[in-house]
C-alpha atoms as a PDB file:
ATOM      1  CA  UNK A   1      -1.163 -19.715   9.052  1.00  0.00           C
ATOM      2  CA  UNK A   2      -1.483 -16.362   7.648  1.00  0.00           C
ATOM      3  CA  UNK A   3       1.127 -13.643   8.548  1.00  0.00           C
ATOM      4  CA  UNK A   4      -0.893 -10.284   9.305  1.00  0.00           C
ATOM      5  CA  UNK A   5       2.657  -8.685   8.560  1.00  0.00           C
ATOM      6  CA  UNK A   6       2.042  -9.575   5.152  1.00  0.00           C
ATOM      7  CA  UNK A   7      -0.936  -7.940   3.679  1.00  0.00           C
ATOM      8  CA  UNK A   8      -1.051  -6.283   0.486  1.00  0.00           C
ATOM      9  CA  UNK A   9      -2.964  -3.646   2.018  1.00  0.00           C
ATOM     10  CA  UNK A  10      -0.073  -2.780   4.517  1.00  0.00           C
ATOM     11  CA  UNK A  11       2.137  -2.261   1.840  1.00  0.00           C
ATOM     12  CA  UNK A  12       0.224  -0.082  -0.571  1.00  0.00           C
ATOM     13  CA  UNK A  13      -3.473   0.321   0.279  1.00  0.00           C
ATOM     14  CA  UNK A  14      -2.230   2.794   3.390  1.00  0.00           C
ATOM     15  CA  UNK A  15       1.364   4.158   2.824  1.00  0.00           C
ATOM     16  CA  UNK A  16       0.995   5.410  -0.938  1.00  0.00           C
ATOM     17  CA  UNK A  17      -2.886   6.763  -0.455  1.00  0.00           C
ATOM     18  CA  UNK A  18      -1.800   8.635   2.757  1.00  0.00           C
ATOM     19  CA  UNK A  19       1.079  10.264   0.900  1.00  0.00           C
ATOM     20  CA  UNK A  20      -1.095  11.265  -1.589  1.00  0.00           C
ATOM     21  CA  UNK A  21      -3.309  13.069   0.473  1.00  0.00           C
ATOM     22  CA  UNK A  22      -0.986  14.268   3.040  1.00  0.00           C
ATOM     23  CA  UNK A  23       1.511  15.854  -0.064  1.00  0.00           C
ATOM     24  CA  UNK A  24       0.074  19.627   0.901  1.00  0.00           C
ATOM     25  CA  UNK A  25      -0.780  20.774   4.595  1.00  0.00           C
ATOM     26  CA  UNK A  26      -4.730  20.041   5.388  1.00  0.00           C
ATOM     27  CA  UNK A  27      -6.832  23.052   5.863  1.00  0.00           C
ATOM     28  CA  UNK A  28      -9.903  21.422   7.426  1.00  0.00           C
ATOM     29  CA  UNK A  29     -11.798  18.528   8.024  1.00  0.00           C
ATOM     30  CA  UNK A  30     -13.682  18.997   4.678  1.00  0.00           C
ATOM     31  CA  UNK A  31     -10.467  18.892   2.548  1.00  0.00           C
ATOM     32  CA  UNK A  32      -9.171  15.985   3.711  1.00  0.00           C
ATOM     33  CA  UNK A  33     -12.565  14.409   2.974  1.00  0.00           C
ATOM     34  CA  UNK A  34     -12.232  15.674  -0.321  1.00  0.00           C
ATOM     35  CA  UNK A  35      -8.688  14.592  -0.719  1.00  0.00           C
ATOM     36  CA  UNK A  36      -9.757  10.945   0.121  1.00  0.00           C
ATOM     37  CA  UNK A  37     -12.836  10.829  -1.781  1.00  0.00           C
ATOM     38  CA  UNK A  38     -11.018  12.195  -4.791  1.00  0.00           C
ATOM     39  CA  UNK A  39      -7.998   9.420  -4.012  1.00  0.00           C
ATOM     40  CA  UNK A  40     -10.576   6.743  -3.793  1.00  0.00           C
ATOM     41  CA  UNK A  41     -11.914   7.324  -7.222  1.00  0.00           C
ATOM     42  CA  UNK A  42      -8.643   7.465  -8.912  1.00  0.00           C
ATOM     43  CA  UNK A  43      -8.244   3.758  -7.749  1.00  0.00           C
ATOM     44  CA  UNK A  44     -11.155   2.596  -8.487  1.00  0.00           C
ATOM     45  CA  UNK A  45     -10.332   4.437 -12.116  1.00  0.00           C
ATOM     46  CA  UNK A  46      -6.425   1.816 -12.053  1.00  0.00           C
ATOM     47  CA  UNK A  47      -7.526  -1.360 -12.203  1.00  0.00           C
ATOM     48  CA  UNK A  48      -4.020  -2.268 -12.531  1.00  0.00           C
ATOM     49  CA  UNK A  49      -3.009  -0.055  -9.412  1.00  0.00           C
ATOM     50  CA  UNK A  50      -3.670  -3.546  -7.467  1.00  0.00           C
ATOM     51  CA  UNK A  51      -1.842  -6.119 -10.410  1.00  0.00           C
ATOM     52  CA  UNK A  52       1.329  -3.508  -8.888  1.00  0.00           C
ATOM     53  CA  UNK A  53      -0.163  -4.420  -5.115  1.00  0.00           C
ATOM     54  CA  UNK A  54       0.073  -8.169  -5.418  1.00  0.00           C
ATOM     55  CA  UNK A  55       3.466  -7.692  -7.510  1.00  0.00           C
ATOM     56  CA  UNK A  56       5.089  -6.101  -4.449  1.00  0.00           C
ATOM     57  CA  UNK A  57       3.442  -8.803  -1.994  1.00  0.00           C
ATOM     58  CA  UNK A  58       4.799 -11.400  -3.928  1.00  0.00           C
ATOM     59  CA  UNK A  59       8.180 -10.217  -3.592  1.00  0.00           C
ATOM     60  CA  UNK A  60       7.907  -9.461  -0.301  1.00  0.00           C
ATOM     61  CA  UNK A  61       6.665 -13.523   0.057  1.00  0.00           C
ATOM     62  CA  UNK A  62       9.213 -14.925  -1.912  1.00  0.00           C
ATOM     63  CA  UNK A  63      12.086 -12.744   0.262  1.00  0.00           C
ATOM     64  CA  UNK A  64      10.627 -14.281   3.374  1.00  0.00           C
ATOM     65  CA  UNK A  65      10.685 -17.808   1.947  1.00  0.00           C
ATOM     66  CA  UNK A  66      14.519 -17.050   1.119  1.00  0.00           C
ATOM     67  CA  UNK A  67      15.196 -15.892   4.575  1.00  0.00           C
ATOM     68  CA  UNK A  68      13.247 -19.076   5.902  1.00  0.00           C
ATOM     69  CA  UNK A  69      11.151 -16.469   8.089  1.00  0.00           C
ATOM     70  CA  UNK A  70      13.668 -14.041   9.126  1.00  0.00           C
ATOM     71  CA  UNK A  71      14.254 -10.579   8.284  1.00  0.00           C
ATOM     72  CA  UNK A  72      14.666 -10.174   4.300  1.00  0.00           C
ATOM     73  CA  UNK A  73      14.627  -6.688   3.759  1.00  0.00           C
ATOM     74  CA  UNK A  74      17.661  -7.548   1.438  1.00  0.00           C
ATOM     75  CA  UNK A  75      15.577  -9.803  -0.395  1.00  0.00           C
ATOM     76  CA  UNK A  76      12.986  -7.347  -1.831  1.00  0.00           C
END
């Protein structure tokens, strides 16, 4: 069984975006559209923006296996 805990989009594909767009106060609705939209085509520009997503999952998996399923924040 899958952990939802451990989803590559948990550890990048929300944190890092949002403090991209959230690095200056929001003025209106339309700016943070634009923030996102412009954020969303930078990615899509990185391919290897997601080789750096499944690095950090991986670590993240192999410091859970080494802490047989407990905490292993001092794994990572």
């Amino acid at each position: 069984p899958r952990s939802p805990d451990l989803n590559p989009l948990d550890y990048f594909l929300w944190g890092h975006p949002k403090s991209l767009v959230y690095t200056t106060p929001i003025e209106n609705e339309n700016n943070l559209r634009n923030r996102i939209v412009a954020l969303c085509e930078a990615i899509r520009n990185t391919p290897r923006i997601f080789e750096r997503a499944r690095q950090s999952l991986r670590r993240r998996l192999d410091g859970c296996i080494m802490a047989q399923g407990g905490h292993f924040q001092q794994f990572i």
